[in-house]
Protein backbone atom coordinates (compact mmCIF):
# COMPACT_ATOMS: atom_id res chain seq x y z
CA UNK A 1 0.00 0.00 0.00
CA UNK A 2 1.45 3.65 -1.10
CA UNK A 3 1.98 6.29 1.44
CA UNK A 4 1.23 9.80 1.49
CA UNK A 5 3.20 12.63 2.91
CA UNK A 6 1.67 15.92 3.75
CA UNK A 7 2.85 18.71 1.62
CA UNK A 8 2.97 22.54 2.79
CA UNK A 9 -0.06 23.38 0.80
CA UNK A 10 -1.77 20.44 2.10
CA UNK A 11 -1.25 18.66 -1.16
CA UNK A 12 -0.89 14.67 -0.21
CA UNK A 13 2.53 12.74 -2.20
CA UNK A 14 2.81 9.60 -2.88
CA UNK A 15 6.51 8.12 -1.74
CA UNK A 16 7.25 6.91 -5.16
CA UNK A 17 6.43 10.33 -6.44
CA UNK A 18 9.28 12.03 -3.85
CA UNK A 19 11.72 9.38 -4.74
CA UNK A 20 11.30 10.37 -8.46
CA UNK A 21 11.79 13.79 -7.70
CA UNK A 22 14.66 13.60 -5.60
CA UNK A 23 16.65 11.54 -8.12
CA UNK A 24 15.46 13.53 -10.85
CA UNK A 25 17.94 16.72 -10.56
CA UNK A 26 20.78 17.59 -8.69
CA UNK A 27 19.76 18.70 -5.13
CA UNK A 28 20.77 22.09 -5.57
CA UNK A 29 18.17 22.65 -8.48
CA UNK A 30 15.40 20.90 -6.80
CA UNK A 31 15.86 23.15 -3.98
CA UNK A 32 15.70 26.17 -5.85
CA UNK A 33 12.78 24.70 -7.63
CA UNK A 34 10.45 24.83 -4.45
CA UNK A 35 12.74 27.70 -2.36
CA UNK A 36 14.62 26.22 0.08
CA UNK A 37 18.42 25.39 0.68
CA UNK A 38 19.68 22.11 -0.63
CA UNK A 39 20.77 21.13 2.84
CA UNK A 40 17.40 21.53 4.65
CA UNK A 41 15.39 19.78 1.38
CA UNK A 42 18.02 16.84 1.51
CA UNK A 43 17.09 16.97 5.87
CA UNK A 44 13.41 16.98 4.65
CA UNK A 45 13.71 13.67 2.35
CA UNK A 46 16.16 12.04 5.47
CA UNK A 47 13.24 12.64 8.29
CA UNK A 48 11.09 11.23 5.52
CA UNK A 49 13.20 8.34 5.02
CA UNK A 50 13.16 9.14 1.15
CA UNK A 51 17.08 7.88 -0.36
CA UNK A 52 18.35 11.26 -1.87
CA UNK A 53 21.28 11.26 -4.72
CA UNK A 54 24.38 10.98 -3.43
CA UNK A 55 26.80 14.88 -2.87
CA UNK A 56 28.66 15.38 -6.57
């Protein structure tokens, strides 16, 4: 069965949804994609337990 995670609008995600998006771009541009720092979105997806790409 999927999971949903909250969003800040209040927008439910699936997990498989997150995964795709973390993997899909370099952390850096994700962040600035939804304004926050790399650092606190890659914090985000580890509380989340979503498997971020790896630094370089």
């Amino acid at each position: 069965m999927s999971r949903y995670y909250p969003a800040w609008n209040g927008i439910q995600v699936l997990r498989e949804d997150l995964i795709t998006f973390a993997w899909s771009e370099p952390m850096r541009d994700l962040a600035a994609k939804i304004g926050m720092s790399d650092v606190d979105l890659r914090k985000l997806f580890v509380s989340m337990g979503i498997v971020a790409r790896p630094k370089g």
